[in-house]
Protein backbone atom coordinates (compact mmCIF):
# COMPACT_ATOMS: atom_id res chain seq x y z
CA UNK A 1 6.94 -10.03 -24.52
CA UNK A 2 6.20 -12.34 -21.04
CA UNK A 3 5.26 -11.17 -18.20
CA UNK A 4 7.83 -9.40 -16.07
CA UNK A 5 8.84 -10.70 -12.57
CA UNK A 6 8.36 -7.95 -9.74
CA UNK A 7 11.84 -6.59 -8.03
CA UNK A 8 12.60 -5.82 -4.42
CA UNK A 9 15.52 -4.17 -3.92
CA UNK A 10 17.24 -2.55 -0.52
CA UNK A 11 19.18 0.73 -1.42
CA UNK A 12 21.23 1.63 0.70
CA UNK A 13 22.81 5.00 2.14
CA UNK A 14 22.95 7.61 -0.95
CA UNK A 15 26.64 6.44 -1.14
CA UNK A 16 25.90 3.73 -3.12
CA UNK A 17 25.40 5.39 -6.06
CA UNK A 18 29.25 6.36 -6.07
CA UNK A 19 30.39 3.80 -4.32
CA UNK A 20 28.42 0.52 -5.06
CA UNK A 21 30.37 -2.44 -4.03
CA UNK A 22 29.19 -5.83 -4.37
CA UNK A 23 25.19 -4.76 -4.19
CA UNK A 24 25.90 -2.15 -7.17
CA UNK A 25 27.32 -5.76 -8.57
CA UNK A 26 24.14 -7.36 -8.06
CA UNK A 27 21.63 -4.50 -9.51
CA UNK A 28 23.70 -4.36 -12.88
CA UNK A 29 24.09 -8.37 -13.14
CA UNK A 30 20.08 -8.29 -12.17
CA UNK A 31 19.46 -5.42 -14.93
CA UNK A 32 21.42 -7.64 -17.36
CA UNK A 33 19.23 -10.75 -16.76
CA UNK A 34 15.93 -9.19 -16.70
CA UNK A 35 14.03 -9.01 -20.16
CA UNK A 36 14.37 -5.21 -21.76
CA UNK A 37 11.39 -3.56 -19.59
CA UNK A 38 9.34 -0.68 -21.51
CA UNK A 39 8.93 1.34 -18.41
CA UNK A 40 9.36 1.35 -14.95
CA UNK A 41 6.82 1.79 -11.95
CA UNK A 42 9.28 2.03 -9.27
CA UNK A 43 7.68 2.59 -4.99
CA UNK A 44 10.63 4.50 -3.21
CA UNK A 45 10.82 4.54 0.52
CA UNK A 46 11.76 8.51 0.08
CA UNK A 47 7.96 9.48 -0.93
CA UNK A 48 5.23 9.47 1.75
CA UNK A 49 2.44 10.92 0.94
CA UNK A 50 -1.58 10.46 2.36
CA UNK A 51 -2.90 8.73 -1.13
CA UNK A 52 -0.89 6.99 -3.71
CA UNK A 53 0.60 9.38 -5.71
CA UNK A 54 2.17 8.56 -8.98
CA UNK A 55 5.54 11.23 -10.91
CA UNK A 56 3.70 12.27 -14.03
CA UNK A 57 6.43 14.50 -15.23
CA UNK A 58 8.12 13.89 -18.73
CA UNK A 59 11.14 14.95 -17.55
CA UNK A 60 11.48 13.74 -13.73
CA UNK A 61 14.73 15.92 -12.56
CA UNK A 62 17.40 13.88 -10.41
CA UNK A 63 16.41 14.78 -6.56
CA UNK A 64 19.16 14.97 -4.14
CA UNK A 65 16.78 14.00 -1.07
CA UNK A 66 20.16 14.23 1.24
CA UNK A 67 22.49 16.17 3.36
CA UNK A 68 26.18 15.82 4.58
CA UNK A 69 27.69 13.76 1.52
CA UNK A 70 30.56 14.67 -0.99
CA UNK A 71 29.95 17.07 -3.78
CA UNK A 72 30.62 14.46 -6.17
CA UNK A 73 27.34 12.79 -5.12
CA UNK A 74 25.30 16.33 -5.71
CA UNK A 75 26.67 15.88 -9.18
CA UNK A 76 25.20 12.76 -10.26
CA UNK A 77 22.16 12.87 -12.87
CA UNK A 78 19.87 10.06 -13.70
CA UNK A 79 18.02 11.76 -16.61
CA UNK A 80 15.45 9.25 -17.26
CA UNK A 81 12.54 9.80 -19.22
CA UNK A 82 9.66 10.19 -17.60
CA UNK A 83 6.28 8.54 -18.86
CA UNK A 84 2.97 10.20 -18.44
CA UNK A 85 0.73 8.13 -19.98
CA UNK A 86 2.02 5.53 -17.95
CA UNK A 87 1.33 7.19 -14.97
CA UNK A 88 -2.05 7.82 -15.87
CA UNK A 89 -2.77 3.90 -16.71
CA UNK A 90 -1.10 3.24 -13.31
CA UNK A 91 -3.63 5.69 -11.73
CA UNK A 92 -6.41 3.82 -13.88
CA UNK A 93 -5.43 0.49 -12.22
CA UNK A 94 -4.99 2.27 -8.95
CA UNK A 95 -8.47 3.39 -8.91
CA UNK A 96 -10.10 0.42 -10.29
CA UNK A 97 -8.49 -1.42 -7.13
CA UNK A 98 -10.47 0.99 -4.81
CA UNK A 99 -7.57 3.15 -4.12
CA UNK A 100 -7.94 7.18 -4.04
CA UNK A 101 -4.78 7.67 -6.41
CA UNK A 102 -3.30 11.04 -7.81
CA UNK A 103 -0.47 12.42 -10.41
CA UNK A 104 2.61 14.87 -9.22
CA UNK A 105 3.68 16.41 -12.74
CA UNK A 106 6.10 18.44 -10.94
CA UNK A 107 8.17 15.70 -8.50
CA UNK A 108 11.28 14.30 -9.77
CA UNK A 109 13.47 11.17 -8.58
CA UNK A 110 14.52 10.30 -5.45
CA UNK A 111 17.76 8.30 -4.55
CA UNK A 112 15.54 5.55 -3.41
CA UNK A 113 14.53 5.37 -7.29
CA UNK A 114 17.16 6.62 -9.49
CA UNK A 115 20.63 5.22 -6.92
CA UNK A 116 19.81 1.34 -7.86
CA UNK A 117 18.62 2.55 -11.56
CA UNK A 118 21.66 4.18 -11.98
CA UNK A 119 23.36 0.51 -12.06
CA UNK A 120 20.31 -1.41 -13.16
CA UNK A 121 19.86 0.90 -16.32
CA UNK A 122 22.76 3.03 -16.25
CA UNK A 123 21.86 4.64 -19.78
CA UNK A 124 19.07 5.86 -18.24
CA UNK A 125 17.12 5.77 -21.54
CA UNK A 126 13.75 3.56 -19.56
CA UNK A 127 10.95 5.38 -18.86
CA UNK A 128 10.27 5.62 -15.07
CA UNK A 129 7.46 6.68 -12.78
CA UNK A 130 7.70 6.51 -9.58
CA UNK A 131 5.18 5.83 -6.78
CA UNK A 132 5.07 6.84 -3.51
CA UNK A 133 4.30 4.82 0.06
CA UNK A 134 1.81 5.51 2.88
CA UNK A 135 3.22 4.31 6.33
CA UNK A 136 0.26 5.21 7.89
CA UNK A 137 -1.55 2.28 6.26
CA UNK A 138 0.81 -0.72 6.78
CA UNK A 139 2.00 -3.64 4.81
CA UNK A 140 -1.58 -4.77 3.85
CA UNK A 141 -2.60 -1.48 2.32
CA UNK A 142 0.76 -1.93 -0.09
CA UNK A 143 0.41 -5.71 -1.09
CA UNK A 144 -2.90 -4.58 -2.22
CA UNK A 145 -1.40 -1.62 -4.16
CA UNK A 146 1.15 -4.19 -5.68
CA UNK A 147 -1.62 -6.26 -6.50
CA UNK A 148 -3.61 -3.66 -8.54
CA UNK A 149 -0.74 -2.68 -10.30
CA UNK A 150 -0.08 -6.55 -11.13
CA UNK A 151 -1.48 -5.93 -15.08
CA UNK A 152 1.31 -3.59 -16.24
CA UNK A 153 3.71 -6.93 -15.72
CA UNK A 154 1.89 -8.39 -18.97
CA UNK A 155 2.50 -5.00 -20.74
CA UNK A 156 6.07 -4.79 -20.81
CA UNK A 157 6.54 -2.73 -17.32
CA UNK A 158 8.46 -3.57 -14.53
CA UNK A 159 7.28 -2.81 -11.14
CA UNK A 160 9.92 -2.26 -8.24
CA UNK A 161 10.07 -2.31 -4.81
CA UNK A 162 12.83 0.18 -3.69
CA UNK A 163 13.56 0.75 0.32
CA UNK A 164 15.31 -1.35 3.08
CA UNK A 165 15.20 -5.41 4.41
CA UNK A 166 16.50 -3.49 8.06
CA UNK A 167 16.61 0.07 8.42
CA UNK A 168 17.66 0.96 11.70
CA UNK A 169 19.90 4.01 11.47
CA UNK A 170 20.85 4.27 15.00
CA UNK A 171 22.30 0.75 14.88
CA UNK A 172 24.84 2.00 11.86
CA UNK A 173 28.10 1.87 12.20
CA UNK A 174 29.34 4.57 9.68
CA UNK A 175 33.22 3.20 9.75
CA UNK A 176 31.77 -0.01 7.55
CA UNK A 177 33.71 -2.44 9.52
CA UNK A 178 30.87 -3.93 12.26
CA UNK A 179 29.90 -7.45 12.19
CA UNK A 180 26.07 -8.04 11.22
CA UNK A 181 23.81 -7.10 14.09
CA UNK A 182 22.63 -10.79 15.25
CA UNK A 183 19.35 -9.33 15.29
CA UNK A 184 19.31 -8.04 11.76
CA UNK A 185 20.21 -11.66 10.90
CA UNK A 186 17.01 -12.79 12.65
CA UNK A 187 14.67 -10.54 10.99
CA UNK A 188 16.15 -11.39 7.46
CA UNK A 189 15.58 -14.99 8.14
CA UNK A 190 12.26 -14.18 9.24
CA UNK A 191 11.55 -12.57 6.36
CA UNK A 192 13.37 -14.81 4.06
CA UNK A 193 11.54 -18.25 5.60
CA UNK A 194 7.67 -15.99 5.25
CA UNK A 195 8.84 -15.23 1.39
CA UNK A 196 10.04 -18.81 0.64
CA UNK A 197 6.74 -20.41 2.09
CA UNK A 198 4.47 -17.43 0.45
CA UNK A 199 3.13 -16.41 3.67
CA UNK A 200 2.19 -13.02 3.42
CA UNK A 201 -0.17 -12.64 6.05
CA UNK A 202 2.37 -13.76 8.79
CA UNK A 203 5.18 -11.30 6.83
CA UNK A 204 2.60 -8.82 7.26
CA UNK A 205 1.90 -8.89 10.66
CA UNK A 206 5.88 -9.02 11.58
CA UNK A 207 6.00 -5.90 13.95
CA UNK A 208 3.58 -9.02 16.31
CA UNK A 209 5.56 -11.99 15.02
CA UNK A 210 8.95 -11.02 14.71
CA UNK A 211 11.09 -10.12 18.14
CA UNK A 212 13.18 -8.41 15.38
CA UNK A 213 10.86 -6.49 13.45
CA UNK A 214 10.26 -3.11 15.33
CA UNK A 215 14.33 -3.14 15.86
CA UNK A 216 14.46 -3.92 12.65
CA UNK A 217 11.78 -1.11 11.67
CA UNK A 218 11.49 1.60 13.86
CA UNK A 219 9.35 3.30 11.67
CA UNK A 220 8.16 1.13 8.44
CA UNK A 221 8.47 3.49 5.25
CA UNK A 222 11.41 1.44 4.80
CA UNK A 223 9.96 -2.20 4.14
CA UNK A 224 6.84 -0.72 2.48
CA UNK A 225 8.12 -0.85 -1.28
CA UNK A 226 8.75 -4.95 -0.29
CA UNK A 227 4.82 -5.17 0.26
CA UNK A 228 4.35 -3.49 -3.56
CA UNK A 229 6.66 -5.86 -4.91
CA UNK A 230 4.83 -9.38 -3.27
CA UNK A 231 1.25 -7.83 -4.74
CA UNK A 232 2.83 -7.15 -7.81
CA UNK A 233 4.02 -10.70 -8.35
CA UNK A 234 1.97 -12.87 -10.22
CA UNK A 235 0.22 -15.71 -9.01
CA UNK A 236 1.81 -19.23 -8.71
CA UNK A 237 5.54 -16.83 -8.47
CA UNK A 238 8.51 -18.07 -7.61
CA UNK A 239 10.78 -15.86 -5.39
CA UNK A 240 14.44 -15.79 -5.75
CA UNK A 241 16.56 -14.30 -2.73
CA UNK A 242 19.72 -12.47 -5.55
CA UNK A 243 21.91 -10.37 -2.39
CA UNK A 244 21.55 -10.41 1.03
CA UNK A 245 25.13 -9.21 2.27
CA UNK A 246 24.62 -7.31 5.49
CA UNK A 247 26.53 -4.03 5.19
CA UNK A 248 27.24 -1.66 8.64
CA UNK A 249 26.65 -4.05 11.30
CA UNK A 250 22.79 -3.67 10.66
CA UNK A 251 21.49 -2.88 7.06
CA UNK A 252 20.54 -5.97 5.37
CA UNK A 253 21.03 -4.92 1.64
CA UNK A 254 18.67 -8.25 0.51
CA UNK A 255 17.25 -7.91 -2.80
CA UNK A 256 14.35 -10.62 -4.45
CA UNK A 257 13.25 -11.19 -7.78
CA UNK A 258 9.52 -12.87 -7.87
CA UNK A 259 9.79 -14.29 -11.27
């Protein structure tokens, strides 16, 4: 098997997962072109936690991290396997990278992981761990995670980035029908042009460089997982932009494959 790209992918409200529209589209035709991954290592916007902390359940359960939806949506299961052994490798790496790291045998799946997965892998029959983000330690702190994890691309496992390009829930206009935000079009081309040119440090610093970026971000668990995908890629990648429909007025749904 090659080396797996890394995979940044932006969500979306829980409704997704019924209703998916065109990005549902674009995470099946993405899980379809993808080599067969052994096992997923997947960083979801909907874990904070102090320290890296890695699912090491064999049996994550399906978490409904959510409120105020249709019952249909509390029905939904993505029983994936879990993989402990993975998790503990991931840990491995973790630590080796200088990173305090630790194993939850008890957490499950959040929609951040399992809503896209549910289209990506819809027979759910992929091993996944899941890994969690610290906001408290910025985009730096996550590239680096990315970067330690950047070995279990040679062995078969596919490491994704799973939270938001904008994420600015006060700007959402729940009817569906609002034009994109202008400035959520500024901060994805902000984002886009940094990506395309490989310029991570500048990326990194956008809450400085960006007019956008704290709009964009009021807080930044939400573009975290993008900062584990980039360290995850390997060296020499090449990034492919594969959605980036705006969807509300001001949630840019983009999604990147660094092959």
């Amino acid at each position: 098997m090659s080396a797996l790209p890394s995979v940044f992918i932006s969500h979306g409200s829980p409704m997704h997962a019924l209703e998916p529209g065109a990005a549902g589209e674009a995470w099946a035709a993405l899980g379809r072109s993808l080599e067969r991954p052994k096992a997923i290592v997947i960083a979801s916007a909907h874990w904070e936690t102090n320290i890296p902390m890695l699912t090491g359940s064999s049996r994550p359960e399906t978490i409904h991290d959510f409120s105020g939806f249709p019952d249909p949506l509390y029905r939904l299961k993505y029983p994936a396997p879990g993989d402990p052994a993975l998790a503990q490798r991931a840990q491995a790496l973790l630590r080796e990278g200088g990173f305090a790291a630790g194993i939850d045998g008890s957490r499950g799946l959040d929609h951040g992981a399992w809503s896209p997965l549910l289209y990506m892998y819809p027979h759910a029959d992929i091993p996944v761990v899941q890994l969690s983000v610290q906001p408290a330690l910025g985009p730096g702190h996550h590239v680096a995670l990315g970067h330690a994890l950047r070995p279990l691309a040679k062995e078969g496992v596919l490491v994704l980035g799973s939270g938001h390009l904008t994420h600015n829930l006060r700007d959402w206009d729940r009817s569906g029908r609002a034009q994109p935000m202008p400035y959520a079009q500024a901060f994805q081309r902000f984002v886009f042009e940094n990506i395309e040119s490989w310029n991570l440090d500048r990326l990194a610093e956008y809450r400085a460089l960006s007019p956008e970026g704290v709009r964009a971000h009021p807080t930044e668990e939400h573009f975290l997982p993008l900062f584990v995908a980039l360290g995850a890629a390997r060296e020499g990648t090449r990034p492919e932009r594969i959605f980036d429909k705006i969807e509300a007025g001001a949630l840019a749904m983009d999604a990147y494959v660094f092959h």
